[in-house]
C-alpha atoms as a PDB file:
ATOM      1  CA  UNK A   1       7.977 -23.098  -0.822  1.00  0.00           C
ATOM      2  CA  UNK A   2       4.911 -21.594   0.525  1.00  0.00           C
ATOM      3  CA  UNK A   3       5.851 -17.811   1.838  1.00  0.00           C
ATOM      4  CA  UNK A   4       8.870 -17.154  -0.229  1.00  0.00           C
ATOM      5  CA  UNK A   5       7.424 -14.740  -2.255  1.00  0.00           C
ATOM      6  CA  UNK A   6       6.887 -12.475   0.774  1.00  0.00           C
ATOM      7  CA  UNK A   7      10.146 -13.174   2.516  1.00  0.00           C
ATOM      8  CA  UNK A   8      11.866 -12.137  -0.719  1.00  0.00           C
ATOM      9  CA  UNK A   9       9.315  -9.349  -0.675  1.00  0.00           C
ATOM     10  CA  UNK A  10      10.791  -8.387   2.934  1.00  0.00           C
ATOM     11  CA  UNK A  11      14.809  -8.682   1.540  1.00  0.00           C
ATOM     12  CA  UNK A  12      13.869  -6.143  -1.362  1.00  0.00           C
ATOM     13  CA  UNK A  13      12.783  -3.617   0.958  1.00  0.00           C
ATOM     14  CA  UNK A  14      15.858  -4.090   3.221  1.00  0.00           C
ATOM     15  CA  UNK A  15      17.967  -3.893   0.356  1.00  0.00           C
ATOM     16  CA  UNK A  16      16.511  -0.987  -1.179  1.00  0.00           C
ATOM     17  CA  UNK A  17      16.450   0.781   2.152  1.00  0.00           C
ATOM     18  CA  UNK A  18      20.560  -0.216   2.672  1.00  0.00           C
ATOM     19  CA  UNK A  19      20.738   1.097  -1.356  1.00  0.00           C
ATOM     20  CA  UNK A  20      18.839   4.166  -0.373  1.00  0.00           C
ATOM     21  CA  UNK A  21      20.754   5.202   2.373  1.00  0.00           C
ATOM     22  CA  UNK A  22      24.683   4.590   0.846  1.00  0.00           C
ATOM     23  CA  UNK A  23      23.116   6.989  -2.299  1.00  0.00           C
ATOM     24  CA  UNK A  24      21.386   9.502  -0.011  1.00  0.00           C
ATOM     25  CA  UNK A  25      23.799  11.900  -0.761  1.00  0.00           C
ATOM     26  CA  UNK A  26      23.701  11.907  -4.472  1.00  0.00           C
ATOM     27  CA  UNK A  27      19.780  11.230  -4.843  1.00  0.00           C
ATOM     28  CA  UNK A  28      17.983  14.840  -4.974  1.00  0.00           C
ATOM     29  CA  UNK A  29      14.361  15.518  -3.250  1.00  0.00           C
ATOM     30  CA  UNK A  30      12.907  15.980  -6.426  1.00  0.00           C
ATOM     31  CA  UNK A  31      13.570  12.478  -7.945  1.00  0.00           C
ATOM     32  CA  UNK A  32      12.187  11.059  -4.622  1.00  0.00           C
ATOM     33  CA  UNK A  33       9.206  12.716  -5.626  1.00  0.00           C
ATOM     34  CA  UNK A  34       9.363  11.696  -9.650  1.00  0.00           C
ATOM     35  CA  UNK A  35       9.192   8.226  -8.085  1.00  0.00           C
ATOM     36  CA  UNK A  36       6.424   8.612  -5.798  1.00  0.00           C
ATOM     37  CA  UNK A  37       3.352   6.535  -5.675  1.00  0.00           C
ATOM     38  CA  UNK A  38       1.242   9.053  -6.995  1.00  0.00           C
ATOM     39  CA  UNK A  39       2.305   8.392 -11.298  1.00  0.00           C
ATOM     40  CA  UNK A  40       1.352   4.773 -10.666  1.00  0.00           C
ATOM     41  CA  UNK A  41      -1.674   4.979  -8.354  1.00  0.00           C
ATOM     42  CA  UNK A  42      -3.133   8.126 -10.430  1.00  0.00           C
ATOM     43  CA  UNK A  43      -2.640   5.667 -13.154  1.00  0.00           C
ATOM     44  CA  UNK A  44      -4.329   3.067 -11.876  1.00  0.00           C
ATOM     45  CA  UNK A  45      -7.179   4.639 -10.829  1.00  0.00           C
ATOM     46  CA  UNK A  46      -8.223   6.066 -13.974  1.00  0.00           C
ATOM     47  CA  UNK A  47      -7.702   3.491 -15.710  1.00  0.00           C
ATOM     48  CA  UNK A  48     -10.160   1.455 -13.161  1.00  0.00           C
ATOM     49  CA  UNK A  49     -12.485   3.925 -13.506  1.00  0.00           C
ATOM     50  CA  UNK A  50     -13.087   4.400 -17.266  1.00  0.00           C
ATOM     51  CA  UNK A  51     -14.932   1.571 -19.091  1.00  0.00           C
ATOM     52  CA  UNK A  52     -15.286   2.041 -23.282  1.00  0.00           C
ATOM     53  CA  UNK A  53     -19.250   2.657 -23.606  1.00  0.00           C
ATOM     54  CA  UNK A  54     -21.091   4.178 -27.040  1.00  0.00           C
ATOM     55  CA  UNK A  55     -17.637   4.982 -28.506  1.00  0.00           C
ATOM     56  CA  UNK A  56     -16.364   6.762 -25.865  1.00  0.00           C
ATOM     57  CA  UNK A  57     -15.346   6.283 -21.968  1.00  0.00           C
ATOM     58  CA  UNK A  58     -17.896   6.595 -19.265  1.00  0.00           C
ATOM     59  CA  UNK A  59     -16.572   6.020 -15.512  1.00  0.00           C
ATOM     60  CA  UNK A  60     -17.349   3.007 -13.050  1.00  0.00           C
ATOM     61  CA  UNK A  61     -17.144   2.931  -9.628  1.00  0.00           C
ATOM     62  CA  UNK A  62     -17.760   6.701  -7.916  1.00  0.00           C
ATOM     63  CA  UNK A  63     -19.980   4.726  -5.581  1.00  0.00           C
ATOM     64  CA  UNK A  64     -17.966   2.239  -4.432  1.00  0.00           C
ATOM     65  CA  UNK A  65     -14.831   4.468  -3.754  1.00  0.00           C
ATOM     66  CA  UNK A  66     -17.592   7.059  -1.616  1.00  0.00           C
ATOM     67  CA  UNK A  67     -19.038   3.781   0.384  1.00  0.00           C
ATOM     68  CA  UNK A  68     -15.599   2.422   1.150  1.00  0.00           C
ATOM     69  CA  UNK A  69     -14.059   5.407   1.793  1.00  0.00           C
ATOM     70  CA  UNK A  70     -16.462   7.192   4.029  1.00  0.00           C
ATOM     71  CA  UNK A  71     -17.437   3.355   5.693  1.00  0.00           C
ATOM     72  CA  UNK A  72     -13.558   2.561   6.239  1.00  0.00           C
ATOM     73  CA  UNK A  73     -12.387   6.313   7.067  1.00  0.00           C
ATOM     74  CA  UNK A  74     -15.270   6.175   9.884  1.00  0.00           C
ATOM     75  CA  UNK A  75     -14.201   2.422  11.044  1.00  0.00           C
ATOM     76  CA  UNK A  76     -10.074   3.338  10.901  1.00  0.00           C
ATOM     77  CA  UNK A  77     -11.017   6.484  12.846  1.00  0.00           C
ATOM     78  CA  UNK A  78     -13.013   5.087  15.566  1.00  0.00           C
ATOM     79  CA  UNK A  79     -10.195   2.371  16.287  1.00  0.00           C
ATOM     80  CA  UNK A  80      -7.028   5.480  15.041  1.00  0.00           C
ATOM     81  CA  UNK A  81      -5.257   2.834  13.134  1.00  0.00           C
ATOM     82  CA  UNK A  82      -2.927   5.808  12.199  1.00  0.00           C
ATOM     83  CA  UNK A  83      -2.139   6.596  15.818  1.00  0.00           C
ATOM     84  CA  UNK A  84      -1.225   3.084  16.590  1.00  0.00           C
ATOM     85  CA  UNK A  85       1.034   2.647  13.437  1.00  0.00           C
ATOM     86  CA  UNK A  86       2.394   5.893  14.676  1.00  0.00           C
ATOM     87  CA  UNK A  87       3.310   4.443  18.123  1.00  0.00           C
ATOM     88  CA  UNK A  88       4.477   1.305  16.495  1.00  0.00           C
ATOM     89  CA  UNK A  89       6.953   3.806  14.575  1.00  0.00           C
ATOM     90  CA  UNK A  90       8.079   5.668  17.590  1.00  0.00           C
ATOM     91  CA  UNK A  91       9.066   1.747  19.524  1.00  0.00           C
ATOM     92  CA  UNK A  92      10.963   0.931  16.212  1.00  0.00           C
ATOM     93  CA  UNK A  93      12.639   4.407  16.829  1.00  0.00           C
ATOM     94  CA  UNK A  94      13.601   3.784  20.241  1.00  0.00           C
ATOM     95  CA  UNK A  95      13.991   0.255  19.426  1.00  0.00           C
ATOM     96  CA  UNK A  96      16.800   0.711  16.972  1.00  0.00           C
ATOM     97  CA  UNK A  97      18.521   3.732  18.585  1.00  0.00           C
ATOM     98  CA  UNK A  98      17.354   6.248  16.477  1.00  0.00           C
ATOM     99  CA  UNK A  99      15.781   8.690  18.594  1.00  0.00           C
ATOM    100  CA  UNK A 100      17.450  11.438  17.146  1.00  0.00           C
ATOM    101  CA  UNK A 101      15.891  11.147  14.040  1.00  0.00           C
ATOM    102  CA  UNK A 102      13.281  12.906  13.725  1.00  0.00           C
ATOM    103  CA  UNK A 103      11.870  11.769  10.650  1.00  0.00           C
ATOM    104  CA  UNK A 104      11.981   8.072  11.576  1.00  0.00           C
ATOM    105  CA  UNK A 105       8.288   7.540  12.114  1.00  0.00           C
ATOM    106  CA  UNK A 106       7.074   9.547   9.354  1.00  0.00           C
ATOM    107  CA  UNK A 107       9.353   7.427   7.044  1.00  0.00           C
ATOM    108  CA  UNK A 108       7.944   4.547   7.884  1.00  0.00           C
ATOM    109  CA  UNK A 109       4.348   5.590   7.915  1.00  0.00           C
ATOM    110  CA  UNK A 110       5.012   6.710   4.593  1.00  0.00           C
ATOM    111  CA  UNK A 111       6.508   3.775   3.816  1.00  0.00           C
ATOM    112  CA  UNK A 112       4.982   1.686   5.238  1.00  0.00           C
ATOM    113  CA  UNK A 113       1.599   2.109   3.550  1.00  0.00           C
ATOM    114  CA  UNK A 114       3.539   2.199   0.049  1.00  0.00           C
ATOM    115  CA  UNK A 115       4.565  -1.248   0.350  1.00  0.00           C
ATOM    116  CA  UNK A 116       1.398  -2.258   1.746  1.00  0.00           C
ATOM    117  CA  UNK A 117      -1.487  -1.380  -0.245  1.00  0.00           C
ATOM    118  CA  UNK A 118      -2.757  -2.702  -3.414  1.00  0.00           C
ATOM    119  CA  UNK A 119      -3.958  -5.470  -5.254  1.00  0.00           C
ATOM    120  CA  UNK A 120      -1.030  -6.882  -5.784  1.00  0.00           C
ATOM    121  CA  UNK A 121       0.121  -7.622  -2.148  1.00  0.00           C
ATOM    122  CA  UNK A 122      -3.094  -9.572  -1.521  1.00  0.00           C
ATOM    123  CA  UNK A 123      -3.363 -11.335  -5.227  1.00  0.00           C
ATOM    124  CA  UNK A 124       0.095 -12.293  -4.505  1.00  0.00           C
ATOM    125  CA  UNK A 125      -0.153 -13.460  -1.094  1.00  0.00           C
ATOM    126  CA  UNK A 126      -2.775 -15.535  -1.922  1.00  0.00           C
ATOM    127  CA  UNK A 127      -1.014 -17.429  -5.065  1.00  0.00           C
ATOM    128  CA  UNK A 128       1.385 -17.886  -2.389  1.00  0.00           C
ATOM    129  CA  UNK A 129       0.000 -19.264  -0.181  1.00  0.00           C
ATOM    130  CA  UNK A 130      -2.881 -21.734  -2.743  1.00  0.00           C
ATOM    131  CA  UNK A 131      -0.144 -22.978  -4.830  1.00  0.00           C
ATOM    132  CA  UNK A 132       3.365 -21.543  -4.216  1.00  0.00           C
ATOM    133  CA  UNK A 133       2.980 -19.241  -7.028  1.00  0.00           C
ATOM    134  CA  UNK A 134       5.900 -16.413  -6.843  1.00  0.00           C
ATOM    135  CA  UNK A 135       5.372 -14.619  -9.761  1.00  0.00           C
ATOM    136  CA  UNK A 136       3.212 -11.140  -8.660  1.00  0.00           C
ATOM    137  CA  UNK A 137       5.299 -10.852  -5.275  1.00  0.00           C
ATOM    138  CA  UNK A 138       8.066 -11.251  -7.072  1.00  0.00           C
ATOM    139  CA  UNK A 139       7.232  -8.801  -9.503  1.00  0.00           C
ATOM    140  CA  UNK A 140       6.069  -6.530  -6.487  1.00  0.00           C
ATOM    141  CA  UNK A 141       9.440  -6.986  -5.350  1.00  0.00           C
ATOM    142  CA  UNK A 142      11.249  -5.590  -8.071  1.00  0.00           C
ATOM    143  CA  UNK A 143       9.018  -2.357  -7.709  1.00  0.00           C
ATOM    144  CA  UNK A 144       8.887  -1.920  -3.882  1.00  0.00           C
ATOM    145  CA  UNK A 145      12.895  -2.063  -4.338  1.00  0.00           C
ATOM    146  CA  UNK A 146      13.289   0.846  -6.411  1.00  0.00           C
ATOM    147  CA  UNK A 147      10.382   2.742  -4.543  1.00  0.00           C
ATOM    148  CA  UNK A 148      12.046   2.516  -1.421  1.00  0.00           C
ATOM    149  CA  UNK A 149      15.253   3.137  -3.015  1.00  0.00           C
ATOM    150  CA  UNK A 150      14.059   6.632  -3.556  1.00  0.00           C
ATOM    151  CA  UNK A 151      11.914   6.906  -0.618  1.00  0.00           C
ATOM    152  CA  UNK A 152      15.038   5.983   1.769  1.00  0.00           C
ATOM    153  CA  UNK A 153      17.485   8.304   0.101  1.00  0.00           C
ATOM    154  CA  UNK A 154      15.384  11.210   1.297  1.00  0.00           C
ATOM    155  CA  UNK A 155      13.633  10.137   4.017  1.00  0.00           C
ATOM    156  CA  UNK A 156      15.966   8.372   5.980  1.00  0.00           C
ATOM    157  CA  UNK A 157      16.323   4.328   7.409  1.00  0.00           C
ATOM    158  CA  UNK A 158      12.619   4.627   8.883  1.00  0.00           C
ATOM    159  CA  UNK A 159      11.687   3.393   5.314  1.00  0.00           C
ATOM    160  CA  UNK A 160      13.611   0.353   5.832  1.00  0.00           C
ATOM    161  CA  UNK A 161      11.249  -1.264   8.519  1.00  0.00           C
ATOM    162  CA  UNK A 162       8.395  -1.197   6.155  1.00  0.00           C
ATOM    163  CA  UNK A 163       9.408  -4.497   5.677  1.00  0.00           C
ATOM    164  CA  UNK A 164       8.162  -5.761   9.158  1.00  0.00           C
ATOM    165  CA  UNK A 165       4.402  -4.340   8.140  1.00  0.00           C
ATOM    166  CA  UNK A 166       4.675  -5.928   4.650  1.00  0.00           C
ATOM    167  CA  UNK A 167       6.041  -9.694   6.024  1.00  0.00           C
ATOM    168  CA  UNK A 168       3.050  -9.958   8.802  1.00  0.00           C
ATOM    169  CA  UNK A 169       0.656  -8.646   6.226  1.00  0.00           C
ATOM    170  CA  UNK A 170       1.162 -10.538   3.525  1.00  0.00           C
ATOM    171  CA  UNK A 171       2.309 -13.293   5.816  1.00  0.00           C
ATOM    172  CA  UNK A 172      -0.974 -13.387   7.186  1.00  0.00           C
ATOM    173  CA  UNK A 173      -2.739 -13.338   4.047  1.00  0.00           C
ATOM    174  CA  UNK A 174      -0.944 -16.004   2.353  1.00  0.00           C
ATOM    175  CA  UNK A 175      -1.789 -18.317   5.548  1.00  0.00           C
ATOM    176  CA  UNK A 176      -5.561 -17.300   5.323  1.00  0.00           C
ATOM    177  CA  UNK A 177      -5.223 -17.503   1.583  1.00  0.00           C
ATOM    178  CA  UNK A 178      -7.558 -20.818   1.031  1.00  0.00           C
ATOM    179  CA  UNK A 179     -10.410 -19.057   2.982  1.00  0.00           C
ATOM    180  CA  UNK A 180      -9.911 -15.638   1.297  1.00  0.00           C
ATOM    181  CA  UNK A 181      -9.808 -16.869  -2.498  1.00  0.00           C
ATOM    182  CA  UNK A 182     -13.566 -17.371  -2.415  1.00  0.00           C
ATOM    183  CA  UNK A 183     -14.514 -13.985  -1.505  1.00  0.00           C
ATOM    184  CA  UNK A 184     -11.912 -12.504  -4.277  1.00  0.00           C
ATOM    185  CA  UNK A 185     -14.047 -12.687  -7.020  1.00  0.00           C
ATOM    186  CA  UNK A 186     -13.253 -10.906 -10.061  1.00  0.00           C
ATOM    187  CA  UNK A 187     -15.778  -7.687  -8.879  1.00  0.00           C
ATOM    188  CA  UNK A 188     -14.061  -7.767  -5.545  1.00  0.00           C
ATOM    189  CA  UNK A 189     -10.571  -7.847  -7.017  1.00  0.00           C
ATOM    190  CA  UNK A 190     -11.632  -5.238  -9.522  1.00  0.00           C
ATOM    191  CA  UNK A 191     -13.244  -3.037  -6.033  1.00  0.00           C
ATOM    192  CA  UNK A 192     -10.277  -3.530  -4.053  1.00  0.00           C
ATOM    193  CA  UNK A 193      -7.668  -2.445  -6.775  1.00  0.00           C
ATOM    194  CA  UNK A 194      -9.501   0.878  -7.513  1.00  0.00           C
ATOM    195  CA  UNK A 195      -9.908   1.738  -3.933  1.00  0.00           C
ATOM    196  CA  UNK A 196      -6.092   0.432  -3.282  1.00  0.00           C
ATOM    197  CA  UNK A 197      -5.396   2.960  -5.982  1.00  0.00           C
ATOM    198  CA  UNK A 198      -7.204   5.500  -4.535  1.00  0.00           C
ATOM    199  CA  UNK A 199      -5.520   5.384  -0.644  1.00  0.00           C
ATOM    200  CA  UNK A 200      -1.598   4.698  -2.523  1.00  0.00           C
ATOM    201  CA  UNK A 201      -2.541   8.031  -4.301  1.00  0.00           C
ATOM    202  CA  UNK A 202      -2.970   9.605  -0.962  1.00  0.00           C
ATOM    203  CA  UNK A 203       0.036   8.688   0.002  1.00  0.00           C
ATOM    204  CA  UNK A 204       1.726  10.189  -2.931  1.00  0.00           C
ATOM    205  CA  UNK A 205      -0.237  13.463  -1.613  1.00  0.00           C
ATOM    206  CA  UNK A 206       1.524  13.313   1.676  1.00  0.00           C
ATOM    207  CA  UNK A 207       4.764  13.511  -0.040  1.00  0.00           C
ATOM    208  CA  UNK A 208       4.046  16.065  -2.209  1.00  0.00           C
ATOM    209  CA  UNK A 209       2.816  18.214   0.794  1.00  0.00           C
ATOM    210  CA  UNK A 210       6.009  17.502   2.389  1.00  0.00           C
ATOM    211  CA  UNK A 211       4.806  17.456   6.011  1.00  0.00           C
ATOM    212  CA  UNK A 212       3.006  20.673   5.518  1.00  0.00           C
ATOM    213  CA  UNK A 213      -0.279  18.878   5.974  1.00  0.00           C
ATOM    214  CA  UNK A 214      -1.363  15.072   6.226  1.00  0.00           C
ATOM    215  CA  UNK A 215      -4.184  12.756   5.096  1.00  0.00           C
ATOM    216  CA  UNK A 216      -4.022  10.131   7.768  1.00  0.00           C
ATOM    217  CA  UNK A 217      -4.502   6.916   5.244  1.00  0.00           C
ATOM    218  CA  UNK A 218      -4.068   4.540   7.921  1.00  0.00           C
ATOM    219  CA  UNK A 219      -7.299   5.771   9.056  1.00  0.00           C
ATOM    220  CA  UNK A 220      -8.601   4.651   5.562  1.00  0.00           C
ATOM    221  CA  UNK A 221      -7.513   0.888   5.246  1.00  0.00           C
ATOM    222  CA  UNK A 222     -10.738  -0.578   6.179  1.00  0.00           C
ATOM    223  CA  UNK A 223     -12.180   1.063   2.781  1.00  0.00           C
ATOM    224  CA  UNK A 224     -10.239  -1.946   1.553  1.00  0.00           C
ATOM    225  CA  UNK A 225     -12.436  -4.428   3.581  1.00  0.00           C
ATOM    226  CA  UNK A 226     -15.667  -2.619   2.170  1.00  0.00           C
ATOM    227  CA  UNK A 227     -14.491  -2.537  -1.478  1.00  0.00           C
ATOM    228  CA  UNK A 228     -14.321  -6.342  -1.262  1.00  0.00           C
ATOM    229  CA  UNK A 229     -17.605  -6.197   0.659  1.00  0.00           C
ATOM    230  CA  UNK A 230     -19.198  -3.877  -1.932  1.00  0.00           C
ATOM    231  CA  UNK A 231     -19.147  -6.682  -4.491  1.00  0.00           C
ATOM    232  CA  UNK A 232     -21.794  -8.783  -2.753  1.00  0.00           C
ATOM    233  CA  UNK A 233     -23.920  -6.312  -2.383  1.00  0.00           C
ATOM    234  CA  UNK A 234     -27.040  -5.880  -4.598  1.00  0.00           C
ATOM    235  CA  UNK A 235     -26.926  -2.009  -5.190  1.00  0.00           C
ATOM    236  CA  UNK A 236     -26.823  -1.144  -8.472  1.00  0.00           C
ATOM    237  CA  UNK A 237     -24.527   1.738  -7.837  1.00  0.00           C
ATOM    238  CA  UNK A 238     -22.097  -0.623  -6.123  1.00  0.00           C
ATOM    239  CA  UNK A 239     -22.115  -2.697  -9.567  1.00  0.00           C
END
């Protein structure tokens, strides 16, 4: 069935969030943090970025994080993606009767973008949607669960509408998915997980800094649209 992978997607997140809040109380700040994005995105982007070359490492794709970050950061900025995720936060607030929380909408900013960004969300939505292939959103599944587990517990149940972002994206995607797959090629794929590492990595910033300051990454999502775009264009230092 075409779409189950991201409906499932959606239930994990639900049930983590549900999981999160019942073991609030025994979950600590500091594990919340243990489990944050940042291990896995600083991971992945060093691991991206070094290639084996003369016997030793040499690193790919400076360029292509500058052009899609600068590119995208200018693009999110001019249409404040972050400002309208923000107000899409504070309706779900009022929405769901939770006014008096006041860390609602940052939770699901946070978490939001978490569950959102990556390869793996758009390799998996397009499986999907081509040929009903589960297995990566499933496997996404499993982690988001546990992430948002831990991200609930501290944060609150604004971390449990994440799942409303992650359904229409990856909804959307796995509809679009037979005119996408062309333009995933294996540079673009490679492109858009380094840059995907690079913005999930952000967000594990914004935890750390525990409100005292705040990258806006939703201003940064188009990068994602320009690492793709990067790998069609015939720049060496894009290569």
């Amino acid at each position: 069935m075409i779409g189950l992978g991201t409906a499932i997607n959606g239930a994990a997140i639900v049930a983590g969030g549900i999981v999160g809040l019942l073991a609030g109380r025994l979950m600590q700040e500091r594990i919340q943090k243990t489990l944050s994005p940042m291990a896995m995105s600083l991971s992945g982007t060093v691991a991206a970025m070094l290639v084996p070359e003369g016997g030793g490492f040499a690193t790919r794709g400076t360029y292509v994080i500058i052009f899609s970050l600068v590119l995208g950061g200018l693009l999110g900025e001019l249409a404040d993606i972050d400002a309208r995720l923000e107000r899409f936060g504070i309706w779900l607030r009022r929405t769901s009767g939770s006014e008096k929380d006041g860390r609602f909408v940052d939770a699901f900013v946070t978490a939001s973008l978490t569950v959102c960004i990556g390869a793996m969300a758009v390799v998996g939505s397009i499986m999907d949607g081509i040929s009903g292939d589960h297995s990566i959103l499933l496997t996404k599944s499993v982690m988001d669960f546990v992430i948002i587990i831990a991200m609930t517990a501290t944060k609150g149940k604004g971390c449990v509408f994440s799942a409303i972002p992650v359904v229409l994206f990856q909804g959307s995607i796995t509809l679009l998915a037979r005119l996408l797959a062309p333009v995933l090629t294996d540079a673009a794929m490679g492109n858009l997980s380094l840059v995907g590492s690079v913005l999930i990595l952000c967000v594990g910033v914004n935890i750390l800094a525990d409100g005292k300051w705040r990258i806006k990454v939703a201003n940064l999502l188009p990068a994602l649209v320009f690492a793709v775009a990067a790998a069609f264009i015939p720049l060496p230092l894009l290569s």
